[in-house]
N, C-alpha and C. Protein backbone atom coordinates (compact mmCIF):
# COMPACT_ATOMS: atom_id res chain seq x y z
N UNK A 1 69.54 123.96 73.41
CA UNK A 1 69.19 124.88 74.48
C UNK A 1 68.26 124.19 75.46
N UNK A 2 68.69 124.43 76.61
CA UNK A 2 67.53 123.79 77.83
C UNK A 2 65.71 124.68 77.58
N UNK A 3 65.11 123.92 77.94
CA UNK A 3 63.89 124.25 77.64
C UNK A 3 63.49 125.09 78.72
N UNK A 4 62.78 126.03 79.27
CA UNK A 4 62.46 126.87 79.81
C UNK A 4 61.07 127.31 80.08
N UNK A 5 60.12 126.74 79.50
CA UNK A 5 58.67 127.77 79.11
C UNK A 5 57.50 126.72 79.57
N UNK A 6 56.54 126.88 80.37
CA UNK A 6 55.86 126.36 80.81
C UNK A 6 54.72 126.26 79.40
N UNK A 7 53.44 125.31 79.39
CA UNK A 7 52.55 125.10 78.80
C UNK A 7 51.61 126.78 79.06
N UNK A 8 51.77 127.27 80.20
CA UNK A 8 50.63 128.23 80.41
C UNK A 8 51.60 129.60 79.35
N UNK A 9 52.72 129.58 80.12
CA UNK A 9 53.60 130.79 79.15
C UNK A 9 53.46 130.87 77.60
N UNK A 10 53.95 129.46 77.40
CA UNK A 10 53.63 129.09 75.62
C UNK A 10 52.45 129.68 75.26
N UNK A 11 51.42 129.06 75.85
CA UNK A 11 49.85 129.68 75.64
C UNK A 11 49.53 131.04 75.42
N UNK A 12 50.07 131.71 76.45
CA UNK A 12 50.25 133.54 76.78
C UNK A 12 51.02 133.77 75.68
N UNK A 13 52.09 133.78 75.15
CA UNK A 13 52.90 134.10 74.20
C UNK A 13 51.91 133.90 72.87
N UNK A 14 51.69 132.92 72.73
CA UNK A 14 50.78 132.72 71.15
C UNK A 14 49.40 133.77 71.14
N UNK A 15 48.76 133.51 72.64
CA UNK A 15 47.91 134.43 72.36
C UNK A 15 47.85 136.14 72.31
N UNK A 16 48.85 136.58 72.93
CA UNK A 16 49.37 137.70 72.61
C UNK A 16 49.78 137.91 71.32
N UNK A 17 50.46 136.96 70.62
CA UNK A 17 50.80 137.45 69.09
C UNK A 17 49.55 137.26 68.67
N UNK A 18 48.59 136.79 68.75
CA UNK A 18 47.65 136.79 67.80
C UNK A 18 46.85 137.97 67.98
N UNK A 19 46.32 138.52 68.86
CA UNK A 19 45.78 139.78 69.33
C UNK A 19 46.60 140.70 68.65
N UNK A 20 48.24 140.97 68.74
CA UNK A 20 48.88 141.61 68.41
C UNK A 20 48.60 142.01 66.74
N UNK A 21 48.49 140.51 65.66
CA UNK A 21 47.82 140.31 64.67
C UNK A 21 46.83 140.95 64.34
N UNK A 22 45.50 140.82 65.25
CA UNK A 22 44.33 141.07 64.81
C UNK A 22 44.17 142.82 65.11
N UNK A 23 44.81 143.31 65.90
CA UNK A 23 44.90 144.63 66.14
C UNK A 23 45.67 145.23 64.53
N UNK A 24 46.58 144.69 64.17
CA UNK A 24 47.13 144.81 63.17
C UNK A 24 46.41 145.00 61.96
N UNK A 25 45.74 144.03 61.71
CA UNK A 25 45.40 143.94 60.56
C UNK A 25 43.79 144.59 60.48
N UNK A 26 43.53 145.25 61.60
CA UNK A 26 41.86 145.71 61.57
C UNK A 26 42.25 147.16 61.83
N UNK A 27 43.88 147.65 61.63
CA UNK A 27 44.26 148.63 61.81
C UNK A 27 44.24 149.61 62.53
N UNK A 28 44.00 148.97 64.36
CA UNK A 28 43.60 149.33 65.37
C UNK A 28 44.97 150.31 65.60
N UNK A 29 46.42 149.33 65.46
CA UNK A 29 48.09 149.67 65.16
C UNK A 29 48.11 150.23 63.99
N UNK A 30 49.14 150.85 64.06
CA UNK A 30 49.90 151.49 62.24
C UNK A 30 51.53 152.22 62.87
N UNK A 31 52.28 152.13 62.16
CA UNK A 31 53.65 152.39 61.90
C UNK A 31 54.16 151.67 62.96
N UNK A 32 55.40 153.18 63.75
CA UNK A 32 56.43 152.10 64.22
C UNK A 32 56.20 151.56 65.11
N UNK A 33 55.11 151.80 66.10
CA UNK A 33 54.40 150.78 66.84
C UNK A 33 54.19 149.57 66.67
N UNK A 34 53.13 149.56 65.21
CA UNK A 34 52.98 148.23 64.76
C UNK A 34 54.14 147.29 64.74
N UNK A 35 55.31 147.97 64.17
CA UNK A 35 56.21 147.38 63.66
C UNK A 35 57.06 146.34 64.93
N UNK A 36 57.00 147.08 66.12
CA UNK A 36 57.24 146.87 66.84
C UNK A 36 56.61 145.87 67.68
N UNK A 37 55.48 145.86 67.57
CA UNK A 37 54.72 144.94 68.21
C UNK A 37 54.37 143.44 67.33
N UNK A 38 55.07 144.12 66.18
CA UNK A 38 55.04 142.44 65.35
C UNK A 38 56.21 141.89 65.25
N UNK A 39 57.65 142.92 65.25
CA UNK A 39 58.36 141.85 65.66
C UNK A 39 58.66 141.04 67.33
N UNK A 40 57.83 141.42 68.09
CA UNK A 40 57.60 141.31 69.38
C UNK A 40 56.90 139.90 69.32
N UNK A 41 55.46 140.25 68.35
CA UNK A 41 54.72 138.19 68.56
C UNK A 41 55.69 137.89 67.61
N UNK A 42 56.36 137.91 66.37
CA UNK A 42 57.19 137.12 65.91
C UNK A 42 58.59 136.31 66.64
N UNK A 43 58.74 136.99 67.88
CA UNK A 43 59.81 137.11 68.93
C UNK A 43 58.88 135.73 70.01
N UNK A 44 57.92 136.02 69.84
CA UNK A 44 56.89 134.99 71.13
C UNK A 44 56.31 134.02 70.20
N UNK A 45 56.36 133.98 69.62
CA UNK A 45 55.67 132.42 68.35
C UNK A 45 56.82 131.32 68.64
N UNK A 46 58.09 132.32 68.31
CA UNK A 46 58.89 131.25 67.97
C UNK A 46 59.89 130.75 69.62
N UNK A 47 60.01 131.51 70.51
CA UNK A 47 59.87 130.88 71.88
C UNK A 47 59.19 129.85 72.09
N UNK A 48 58.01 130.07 71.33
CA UNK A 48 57.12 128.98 71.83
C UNK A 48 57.32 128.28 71.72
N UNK A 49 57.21 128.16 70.19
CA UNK A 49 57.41 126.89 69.62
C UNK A 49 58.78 125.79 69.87
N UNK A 50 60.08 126.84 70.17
CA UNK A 50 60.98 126.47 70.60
C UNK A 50 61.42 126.10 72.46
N UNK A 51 60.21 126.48 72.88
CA UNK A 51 60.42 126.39 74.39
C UNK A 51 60.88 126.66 75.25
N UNK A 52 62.06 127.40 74.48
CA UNK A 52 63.27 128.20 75.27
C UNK A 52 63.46 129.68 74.87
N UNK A 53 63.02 131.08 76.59
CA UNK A 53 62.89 131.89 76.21
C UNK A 53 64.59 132.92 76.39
N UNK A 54 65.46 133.23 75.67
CA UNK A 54 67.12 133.59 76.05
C UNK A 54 67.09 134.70 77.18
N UNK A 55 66.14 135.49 76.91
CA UNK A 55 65.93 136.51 78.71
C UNK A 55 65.62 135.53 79.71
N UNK A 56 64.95 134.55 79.44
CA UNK A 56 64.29 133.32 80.93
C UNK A 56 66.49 133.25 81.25
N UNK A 57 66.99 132.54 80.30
CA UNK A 57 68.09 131.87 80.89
C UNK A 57 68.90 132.79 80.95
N UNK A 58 69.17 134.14 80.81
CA UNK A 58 69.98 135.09 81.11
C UNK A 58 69.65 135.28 82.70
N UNK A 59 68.08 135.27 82.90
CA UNK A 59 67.88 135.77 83.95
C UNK A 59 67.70 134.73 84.94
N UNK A 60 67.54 133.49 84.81
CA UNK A 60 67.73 132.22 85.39
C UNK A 60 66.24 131.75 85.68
N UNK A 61 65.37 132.12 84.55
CA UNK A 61 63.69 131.98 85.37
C UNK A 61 63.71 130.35 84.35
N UNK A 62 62.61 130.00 85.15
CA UNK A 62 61.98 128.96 84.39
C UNK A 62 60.63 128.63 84.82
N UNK A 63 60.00 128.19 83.47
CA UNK A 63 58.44 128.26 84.13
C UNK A 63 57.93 126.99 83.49
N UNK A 64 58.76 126.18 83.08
CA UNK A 64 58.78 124.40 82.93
C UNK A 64 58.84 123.73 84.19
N UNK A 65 58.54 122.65 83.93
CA UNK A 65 58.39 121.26 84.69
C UNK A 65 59.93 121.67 85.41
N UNK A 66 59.90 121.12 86.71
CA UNK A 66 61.52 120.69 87.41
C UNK A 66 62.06 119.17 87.28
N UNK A 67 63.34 119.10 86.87
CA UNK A 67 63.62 117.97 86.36
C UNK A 67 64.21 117.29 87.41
């Protein structure tokens, strides 16, 4: 997959799941909210990590380097 995700996006994505986390687990969230919002950073971790977001290239965005 072409890469897509800028260093600042990556950044935003991780730190949102982690907030998402800590709301979680200090039980700020509970049910299907939570549920929702964790598979949401589980959805943004792994963008990250993978670089490529499938809504960016559906929708034709990119927020990487131009090659």
């Amino acid at each position: 997959m072409k890469k897509n995700l800028g260093t600042v996006d990556k950044v935003i994505r991780i730190l949102v799941a982690v907030i998402v986390l800590v709301l979680y687990f200090t039980h700020v969230i509970s049910g299907t909210l939570a549920v929702i919002l964790l598979i949401l950073a589980g959805v943004f971790v792994v963008t990250s990590l993978l670089g490529t977001c499938p809504l960016y290239l559906a929708l034709g965005l990119n927020t990487g380097k131009k090659e």
